[in-house]
Protein backbone atom coordinates (compact mmCIF):
# COMPACT_ATOMS: atom_id res chain seq x y z
CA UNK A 1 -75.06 41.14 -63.62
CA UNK A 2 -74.06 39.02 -61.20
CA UNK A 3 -75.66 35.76 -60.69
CA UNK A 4 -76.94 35.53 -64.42
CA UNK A 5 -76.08 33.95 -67.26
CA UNK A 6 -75.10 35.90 -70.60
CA UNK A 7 -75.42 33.90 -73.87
CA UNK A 8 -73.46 35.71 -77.01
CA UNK A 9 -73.50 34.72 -80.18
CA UNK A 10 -70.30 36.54 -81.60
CA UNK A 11 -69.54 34.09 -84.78
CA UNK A 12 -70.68 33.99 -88.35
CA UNK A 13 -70.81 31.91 -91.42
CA UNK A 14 -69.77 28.46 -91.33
CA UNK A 15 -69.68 28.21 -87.14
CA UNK A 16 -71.12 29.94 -84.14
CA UNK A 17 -69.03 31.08 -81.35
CA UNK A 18 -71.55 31.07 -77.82
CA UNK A 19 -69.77 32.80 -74.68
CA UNK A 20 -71.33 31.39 -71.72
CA UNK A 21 -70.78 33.71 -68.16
CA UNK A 22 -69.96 31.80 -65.31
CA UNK A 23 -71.74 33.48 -62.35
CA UNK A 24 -69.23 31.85 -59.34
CA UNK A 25 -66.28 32.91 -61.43
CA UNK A 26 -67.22 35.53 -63.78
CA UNK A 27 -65.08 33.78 -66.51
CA UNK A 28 -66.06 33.63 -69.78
CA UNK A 29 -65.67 29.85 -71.87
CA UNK A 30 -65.91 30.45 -75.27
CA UNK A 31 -67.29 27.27 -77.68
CA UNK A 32 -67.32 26.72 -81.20
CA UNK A 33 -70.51 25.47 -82.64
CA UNK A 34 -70.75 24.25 -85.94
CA UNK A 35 -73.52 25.73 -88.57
CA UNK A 36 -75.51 22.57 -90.02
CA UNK A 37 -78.51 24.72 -91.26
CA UNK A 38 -79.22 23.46 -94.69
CA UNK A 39 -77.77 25.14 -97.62
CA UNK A 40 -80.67 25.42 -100.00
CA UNK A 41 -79.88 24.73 -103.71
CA UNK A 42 -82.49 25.28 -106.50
CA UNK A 43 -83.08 22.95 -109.79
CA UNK A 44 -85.17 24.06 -112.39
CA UNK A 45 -86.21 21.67 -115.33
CA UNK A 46 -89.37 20.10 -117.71
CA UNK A 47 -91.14 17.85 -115.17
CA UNK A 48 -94.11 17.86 -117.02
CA UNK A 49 -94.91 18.40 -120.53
CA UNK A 50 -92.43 17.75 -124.04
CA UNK A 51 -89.32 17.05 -122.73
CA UNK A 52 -90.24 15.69 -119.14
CA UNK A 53 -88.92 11.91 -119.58
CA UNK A 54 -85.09 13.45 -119.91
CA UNK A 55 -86.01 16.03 -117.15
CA UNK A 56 -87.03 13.93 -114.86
CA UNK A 57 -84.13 11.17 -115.44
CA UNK A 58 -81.78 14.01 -114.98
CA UNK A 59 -83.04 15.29 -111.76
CA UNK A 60 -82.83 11.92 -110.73
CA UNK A 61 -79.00 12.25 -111.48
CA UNK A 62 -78.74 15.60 -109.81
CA UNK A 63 -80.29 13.79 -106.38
CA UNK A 64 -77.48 10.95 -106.76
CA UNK A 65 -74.77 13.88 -106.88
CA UNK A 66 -76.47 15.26 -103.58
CA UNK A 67 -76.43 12.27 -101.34
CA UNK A 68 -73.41 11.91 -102.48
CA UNK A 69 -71.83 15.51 -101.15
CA UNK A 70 -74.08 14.72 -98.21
CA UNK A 71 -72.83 11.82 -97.00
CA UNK A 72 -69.59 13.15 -97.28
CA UNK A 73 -70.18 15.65 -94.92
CA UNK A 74 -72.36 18.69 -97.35
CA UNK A 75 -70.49 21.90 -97.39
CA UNK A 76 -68.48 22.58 -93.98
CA UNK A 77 -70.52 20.15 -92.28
CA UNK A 78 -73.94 21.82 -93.63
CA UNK A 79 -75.90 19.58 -95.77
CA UNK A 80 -77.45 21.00 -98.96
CA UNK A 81 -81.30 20.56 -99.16
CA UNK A 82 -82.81 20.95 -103.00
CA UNK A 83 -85.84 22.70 -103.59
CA UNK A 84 -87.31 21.01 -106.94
CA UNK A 85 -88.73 23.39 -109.39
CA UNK A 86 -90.98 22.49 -112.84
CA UNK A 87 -89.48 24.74 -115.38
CA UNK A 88 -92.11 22.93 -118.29
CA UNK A 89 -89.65 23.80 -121.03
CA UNK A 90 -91.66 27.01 -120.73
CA UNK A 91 -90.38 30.52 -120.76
CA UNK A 92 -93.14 31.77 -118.65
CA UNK A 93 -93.58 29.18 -116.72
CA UNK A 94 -89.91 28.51 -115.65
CA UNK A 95 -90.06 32.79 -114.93
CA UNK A 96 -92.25 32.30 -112.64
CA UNK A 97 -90.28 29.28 -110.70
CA UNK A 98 -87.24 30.76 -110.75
CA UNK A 99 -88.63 33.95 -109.06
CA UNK A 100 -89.61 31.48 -106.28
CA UNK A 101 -86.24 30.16 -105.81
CA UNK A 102 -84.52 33.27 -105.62
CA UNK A 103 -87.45 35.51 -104.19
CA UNK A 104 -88.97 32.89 -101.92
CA UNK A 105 -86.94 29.70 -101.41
CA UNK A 106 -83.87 32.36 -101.16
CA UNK A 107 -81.93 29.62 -103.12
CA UNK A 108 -77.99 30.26 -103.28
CA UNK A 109 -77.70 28.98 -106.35
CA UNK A 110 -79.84 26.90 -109.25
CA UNK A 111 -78.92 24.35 -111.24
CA UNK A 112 -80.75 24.91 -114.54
CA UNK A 113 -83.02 26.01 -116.50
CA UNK A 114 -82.59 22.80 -118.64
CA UNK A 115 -84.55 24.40 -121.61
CA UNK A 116 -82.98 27.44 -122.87
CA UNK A 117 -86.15 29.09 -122.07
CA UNK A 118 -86.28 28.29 -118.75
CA UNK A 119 -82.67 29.64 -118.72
CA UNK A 120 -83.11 32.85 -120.45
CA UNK A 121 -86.10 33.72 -118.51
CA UNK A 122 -84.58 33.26 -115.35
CA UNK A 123 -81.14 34.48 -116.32
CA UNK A 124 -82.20 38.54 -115.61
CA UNK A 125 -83.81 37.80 -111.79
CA UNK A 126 -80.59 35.61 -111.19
CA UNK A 127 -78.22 38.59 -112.60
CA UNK A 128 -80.11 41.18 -110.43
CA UNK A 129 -79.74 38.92 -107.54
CA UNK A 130 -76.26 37.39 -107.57
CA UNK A 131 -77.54 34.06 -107.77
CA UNK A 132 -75.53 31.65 -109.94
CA UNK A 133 -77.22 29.60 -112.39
CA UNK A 134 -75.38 26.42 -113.84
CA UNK A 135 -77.30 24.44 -116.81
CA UNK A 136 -76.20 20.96 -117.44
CA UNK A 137 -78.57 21.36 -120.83
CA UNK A 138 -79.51 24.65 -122.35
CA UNK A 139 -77.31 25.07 -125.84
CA UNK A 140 -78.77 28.27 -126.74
CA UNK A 141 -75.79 30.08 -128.23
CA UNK A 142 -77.47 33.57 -127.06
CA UNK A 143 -76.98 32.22 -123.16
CA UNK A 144 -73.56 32.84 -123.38
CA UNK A 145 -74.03 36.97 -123.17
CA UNK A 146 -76.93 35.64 -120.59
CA UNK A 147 -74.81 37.27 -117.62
CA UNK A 148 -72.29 37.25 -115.61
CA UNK A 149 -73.79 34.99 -113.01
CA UNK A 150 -74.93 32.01 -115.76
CA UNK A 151 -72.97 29.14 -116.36
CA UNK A 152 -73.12 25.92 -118.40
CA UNK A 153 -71.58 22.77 -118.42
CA UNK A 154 -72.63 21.43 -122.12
CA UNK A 155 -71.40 22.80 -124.99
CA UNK A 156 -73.14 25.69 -126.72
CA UNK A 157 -75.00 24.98 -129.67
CA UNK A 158 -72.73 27.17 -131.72
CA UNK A 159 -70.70 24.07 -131.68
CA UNK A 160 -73.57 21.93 -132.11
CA UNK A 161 -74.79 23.17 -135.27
CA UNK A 162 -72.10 23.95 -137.06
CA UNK A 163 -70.96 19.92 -137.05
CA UNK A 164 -74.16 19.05 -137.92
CA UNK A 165 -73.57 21.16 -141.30
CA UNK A 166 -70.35 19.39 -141.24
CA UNK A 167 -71.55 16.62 -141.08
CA UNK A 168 -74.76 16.51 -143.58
CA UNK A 169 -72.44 18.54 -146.63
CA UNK A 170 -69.27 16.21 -146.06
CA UNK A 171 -69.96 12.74 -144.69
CA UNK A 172 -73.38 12.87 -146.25
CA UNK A 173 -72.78 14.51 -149.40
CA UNK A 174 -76.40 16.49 -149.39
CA UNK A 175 -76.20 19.61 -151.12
CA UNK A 176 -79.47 21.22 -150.65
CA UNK A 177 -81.32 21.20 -147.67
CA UNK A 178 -84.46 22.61 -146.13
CA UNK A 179 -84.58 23.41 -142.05
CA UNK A 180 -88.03 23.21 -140.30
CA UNK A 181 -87.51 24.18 -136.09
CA UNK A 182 -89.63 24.86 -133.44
CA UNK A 183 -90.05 28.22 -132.88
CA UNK A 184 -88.17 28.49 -129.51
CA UNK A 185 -84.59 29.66 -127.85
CA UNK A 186 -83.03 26.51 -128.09
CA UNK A 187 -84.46 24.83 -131.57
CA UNK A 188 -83.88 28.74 -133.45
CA UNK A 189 -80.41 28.94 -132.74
CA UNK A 190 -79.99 25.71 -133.72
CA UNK A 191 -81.36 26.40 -137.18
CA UNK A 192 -79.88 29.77 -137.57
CA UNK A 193 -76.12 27.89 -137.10
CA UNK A 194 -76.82 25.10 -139.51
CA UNK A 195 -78.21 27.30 -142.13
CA UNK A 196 -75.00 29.71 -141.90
CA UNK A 197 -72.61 27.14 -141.60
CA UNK A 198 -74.17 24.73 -144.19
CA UNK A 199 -74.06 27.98 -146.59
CA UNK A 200 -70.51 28.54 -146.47
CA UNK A 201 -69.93 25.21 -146.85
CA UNK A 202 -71.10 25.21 -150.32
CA UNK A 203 -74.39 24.05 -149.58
CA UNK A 204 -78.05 25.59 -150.47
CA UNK A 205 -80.76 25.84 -147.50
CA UNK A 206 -83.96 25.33 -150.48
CA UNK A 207 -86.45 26.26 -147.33
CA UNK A 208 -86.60 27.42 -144.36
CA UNK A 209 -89.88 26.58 -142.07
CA UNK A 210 -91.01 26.93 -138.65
CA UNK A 211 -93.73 25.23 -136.56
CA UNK A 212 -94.90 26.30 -132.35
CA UNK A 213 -94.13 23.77 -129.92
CA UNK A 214 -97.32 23.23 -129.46
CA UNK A 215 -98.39 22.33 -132.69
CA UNK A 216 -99.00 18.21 -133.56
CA UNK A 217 -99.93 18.71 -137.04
CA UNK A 218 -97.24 19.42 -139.39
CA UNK A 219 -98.24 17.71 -142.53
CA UNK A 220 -98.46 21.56 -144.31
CA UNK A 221 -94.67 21.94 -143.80
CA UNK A 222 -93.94 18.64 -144.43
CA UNK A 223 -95.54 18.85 -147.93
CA UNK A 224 -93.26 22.05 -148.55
CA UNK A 225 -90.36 20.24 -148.06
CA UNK A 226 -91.64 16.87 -149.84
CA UNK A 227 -92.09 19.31 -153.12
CA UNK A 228 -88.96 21.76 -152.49
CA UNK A 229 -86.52 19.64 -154.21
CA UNK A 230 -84.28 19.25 -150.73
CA UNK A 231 -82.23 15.83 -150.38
CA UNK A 232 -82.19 16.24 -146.56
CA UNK A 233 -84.05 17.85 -143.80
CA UNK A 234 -82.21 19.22 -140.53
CA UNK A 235 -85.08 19.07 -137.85
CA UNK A 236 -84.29 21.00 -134.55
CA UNK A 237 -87.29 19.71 -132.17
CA UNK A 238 -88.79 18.90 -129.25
CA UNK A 239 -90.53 15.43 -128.30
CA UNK A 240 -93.95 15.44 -128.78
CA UNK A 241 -93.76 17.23 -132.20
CA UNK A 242 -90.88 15.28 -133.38
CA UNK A 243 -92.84 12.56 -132.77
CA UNK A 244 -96.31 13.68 -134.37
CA UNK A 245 -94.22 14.48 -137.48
CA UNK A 246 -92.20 11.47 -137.97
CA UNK A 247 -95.23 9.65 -138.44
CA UNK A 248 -96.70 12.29 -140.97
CA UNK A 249 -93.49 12.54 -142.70
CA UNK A 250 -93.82 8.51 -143.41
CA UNK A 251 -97.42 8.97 -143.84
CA UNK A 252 -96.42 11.56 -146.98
CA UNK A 253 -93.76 9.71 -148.42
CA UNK A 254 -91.13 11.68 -147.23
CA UNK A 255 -88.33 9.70 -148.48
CA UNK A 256 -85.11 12.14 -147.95
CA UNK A 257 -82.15 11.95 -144.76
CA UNK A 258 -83.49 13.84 -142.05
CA UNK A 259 -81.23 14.80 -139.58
CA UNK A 260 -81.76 16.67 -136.23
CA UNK A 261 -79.82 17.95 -132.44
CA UNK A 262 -79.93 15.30 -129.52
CA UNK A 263 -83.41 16.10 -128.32
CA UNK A 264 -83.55 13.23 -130.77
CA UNK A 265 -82.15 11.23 -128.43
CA UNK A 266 -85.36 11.26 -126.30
CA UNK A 267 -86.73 7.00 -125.77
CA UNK A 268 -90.03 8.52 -126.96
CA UNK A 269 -88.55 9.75 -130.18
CA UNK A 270 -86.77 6.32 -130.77
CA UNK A 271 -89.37 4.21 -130.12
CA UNK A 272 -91.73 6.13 -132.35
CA UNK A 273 -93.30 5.45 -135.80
CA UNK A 274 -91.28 6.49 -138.89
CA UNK A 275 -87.71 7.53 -136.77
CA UNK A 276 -85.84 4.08 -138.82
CA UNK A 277 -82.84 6.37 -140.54
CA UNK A 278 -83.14 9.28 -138.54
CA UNK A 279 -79.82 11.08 -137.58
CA UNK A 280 -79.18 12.98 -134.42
CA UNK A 281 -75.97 14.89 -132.95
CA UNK A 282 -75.04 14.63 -129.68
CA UNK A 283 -72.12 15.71 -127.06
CA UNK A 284 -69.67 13.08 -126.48
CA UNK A 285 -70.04 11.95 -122.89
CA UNK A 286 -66.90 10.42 -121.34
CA UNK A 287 -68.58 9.07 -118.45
CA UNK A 288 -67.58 6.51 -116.32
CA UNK A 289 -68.80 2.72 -116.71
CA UNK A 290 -68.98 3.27 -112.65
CA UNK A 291 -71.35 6.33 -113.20
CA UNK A 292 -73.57 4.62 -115.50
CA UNK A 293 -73.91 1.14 -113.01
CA UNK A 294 -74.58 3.35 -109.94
CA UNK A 295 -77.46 5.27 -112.25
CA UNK A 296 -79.16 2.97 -113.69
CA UNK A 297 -79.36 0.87 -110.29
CA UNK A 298 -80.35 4.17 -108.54
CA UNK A 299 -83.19 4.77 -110.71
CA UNK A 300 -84.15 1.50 -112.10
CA UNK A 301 -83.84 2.67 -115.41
CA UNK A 302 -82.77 0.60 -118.91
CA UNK A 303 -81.20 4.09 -120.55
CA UNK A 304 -79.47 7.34 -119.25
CA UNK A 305 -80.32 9.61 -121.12
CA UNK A 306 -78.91 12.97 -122.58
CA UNK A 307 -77.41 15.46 -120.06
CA UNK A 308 -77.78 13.17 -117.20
CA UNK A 309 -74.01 13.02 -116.51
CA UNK A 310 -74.09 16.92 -117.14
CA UNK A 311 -76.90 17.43 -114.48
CA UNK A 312 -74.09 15.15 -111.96
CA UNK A 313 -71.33 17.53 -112.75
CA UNK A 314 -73.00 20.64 -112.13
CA UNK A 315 -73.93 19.67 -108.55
CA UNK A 316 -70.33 18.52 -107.59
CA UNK A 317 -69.25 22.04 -109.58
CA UNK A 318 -71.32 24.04 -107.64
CA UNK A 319 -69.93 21.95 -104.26
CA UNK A 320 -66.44 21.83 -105.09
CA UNK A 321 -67.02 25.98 -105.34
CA UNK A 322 -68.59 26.17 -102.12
CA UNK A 323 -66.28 24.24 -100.16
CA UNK A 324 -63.78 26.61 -100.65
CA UNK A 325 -65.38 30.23 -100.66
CA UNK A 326 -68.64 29.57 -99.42
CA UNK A 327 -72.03 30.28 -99.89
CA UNK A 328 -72.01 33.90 -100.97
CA UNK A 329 -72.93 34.52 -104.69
CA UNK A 330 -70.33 36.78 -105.44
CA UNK A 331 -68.07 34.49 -104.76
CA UNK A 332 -68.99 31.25 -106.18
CA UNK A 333 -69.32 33.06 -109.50
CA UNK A 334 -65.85 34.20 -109.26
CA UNK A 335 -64.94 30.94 -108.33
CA UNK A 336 -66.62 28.84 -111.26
CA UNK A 337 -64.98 30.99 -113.55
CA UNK A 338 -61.53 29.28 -112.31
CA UNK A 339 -62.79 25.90 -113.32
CA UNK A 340 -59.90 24.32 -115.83
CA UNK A 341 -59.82 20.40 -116.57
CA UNK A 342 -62.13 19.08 -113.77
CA UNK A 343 -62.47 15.83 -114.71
CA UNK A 344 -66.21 15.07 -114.67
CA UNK A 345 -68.26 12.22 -115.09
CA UNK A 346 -69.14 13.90 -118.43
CA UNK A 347 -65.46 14.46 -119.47
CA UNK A 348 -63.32 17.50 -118.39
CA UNK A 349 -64.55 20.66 -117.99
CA UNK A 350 -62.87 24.09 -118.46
CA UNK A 351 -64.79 27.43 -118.65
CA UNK A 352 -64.28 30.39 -120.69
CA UNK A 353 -64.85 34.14 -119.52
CA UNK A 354 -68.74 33.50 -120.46
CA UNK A 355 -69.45 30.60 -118.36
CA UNK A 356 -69.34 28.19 -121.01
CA UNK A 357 -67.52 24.85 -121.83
CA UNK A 358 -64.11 26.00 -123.58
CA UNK A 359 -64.55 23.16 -126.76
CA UNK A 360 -66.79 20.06 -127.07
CA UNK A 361 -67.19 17.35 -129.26
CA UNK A 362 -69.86 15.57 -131.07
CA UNK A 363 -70.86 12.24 -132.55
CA UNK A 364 -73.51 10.60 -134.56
CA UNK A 365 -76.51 8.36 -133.72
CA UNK A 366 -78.33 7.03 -135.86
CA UNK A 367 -82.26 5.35 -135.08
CA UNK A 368 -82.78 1.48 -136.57
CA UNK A 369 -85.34 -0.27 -135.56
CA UNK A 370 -86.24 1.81 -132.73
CA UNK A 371 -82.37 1.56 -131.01
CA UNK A 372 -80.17 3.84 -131.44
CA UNK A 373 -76.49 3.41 -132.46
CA UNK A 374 -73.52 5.16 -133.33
CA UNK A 375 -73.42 6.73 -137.03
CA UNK A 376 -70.76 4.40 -139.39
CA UNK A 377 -69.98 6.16 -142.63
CA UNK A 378 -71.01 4.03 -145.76
């Protein structure tokens, strides 16, 4: 109509195209306007309760990975905005935040669960709604048939627990040991791959015991294994009950190697009574002496702990996908699956056809005096 002024929007996805009418002229002047909406990103982790300490350290990595993609510009010029989820190392709990993200939040993609809980819960909401998932932590070996849409970027416990095996029938020389877990995802499948492996080894599993995660009184178990005849105890836990039993198992005399996954690895578990000689696995972390400055000034922190650099790589992952296809689900997923030597802050990365790290490796640490350092062999 002449004399007005027609505003289209004909463009989509990373830039707007408006097509202002001229009224004197009736020409049309077509401009490109950039999309700078925020991209929102979910993270899903313990941020209260067993495990929170390493949670909340590695979301603190996660938000140094962010500023970072931000100030270089986000993805196409769109920044991403995190919304900040508290998973609680809880399967129902984490269910019920990840149905925010992806139901509420409309998240394009989460970085977690850290648990395997939290992962496993989430996994079938994420599936259904083409929303990637990338854990920097959860070494459940069952996540790996998790779906098509769930990633990881630390190796699965399949690895895990067959070097600790390795490791307590050859470089320890223990023939019979007994296995007490937590009753969860991550701590079960830890057991179940020690037991096997240590088995075929040559080795004999004397007892095999379970506590909930919950509990903080596990002298009955602990007695078990005192009078089972083992010579060393592989101990797949979380925090609060590692702690509550390392105490009880000096209380009781417990005088035989215990050895256990990197959960270990937690400052509360180090620092607490009765850890002096206690063994742990963990991934070997490649990352940079640059990395480790710029966290620990970040965060004001003395330690960095497990999974931190992990938590870092799966943001720039996730990035590094977007920037080149976008932020359709679809598509990222397809994408991720393409990843070959990316050369993270937590060593390089290649992913199989289930989402997970193609090999990893392990070493030793072993608790003295409430420090921990790396395993030498006698």
């Amino acid at each position: 109509m002449a004399g007005l002024s027609a505003l289209l929007l004909l463009g989509a996805g990373c830039s707007q195209q408006t097509a202002q009418v001229t009224p004197q002229t009736n020409e049309v002047a077509v401009t490109q306007q950039q999309d700078t909406t925020p991209i929102k990103i979910g993270w899903l982790g313990p941020l209260t309760g067993d495990v929170s300490s390493v949670g909340t350290a590695d979301k603190q990595a996660g938000e140094i990975a962010v500023k970072e993609i931000n100030d270089a510009g986000g993805i196409n010029g769109r920044p991403l905005e995190v919304v900040y989820e508290d998973g609680f190392c809880d399967s129902k709990t984490a269910s019920n935040a990840g149905n925010k993200l992806i139901n509420i939040d409309k998240v394009v993609a989460i970085i977690g669960g850290f648990c395997s809980g939290e992962t496993l819960a989430v996994a079938p909401t994420a599936e259904q709604n083409k929303v990637v998932m990338i854990s920097p932590a959860s070494t459940a070996p069952s996540i790996s048939t998790a779906g098509d849409y769930i990633f990881r970027d630390v190796p699965s416990d399949s690895y895990q627990g067959k070097h600790a095996a390795n490791f307590v029938y050859n470089t320890l020389g223990k023939r019979k040991a007994a296995v007490l877990y937590a009753s969860v995802d991550y701590t079960q499948g830890l057991a179940d791959v020690f037991s096997d492996e240590y088995k075929k080894l040559g080795g004999e599993v004397v007892l095999t015991d379970s506590f909930q995660q919950t509990d903080r009184d596990l002298k009955t178990q602990l007695t078990k294994i005192k009078n089972s005849g083992a010579d060393v105890l592989y101990f797949p836990t979380y925090t609060e009950a590692g702690v509550a039993a390392f105490k009880q198992a000096k209380q009781l005399g417990l005088n035989i190697a215990i050895v256990g996954p990197e959960t270990l690895s937690d400052p509360k578990i180090t620092a607490a009574e009765g850890t002096d000689g206690v063994m742990y696995t963990v991934p070997v972390s490649n990352e940079s002496e640059a990395f480790k400055t710029k966290f620990l000034a970040t965060t004001n922190r003395t330690d960095m702990p497990v999974y931190s650099t992990q938590t870092y790589d799966a943001f720039k992952l996730l990035a590094k996908a977007m920037l080149k296809v976008g932020v359709d689900g679809e598509k990222i997923k397809n994408e991720l699956y393409n990843v070959k030597d990316y050369q993270g802050v937590s060593g390089p990365i290649t992913l199989d056809s289930n989402g997970d790290l193609a090999s990893a490796n392990y070493e030793v640490m072993v608790i003295k005096n409430n420090k921990a350092e790396k395993y030498q062999a006698q």
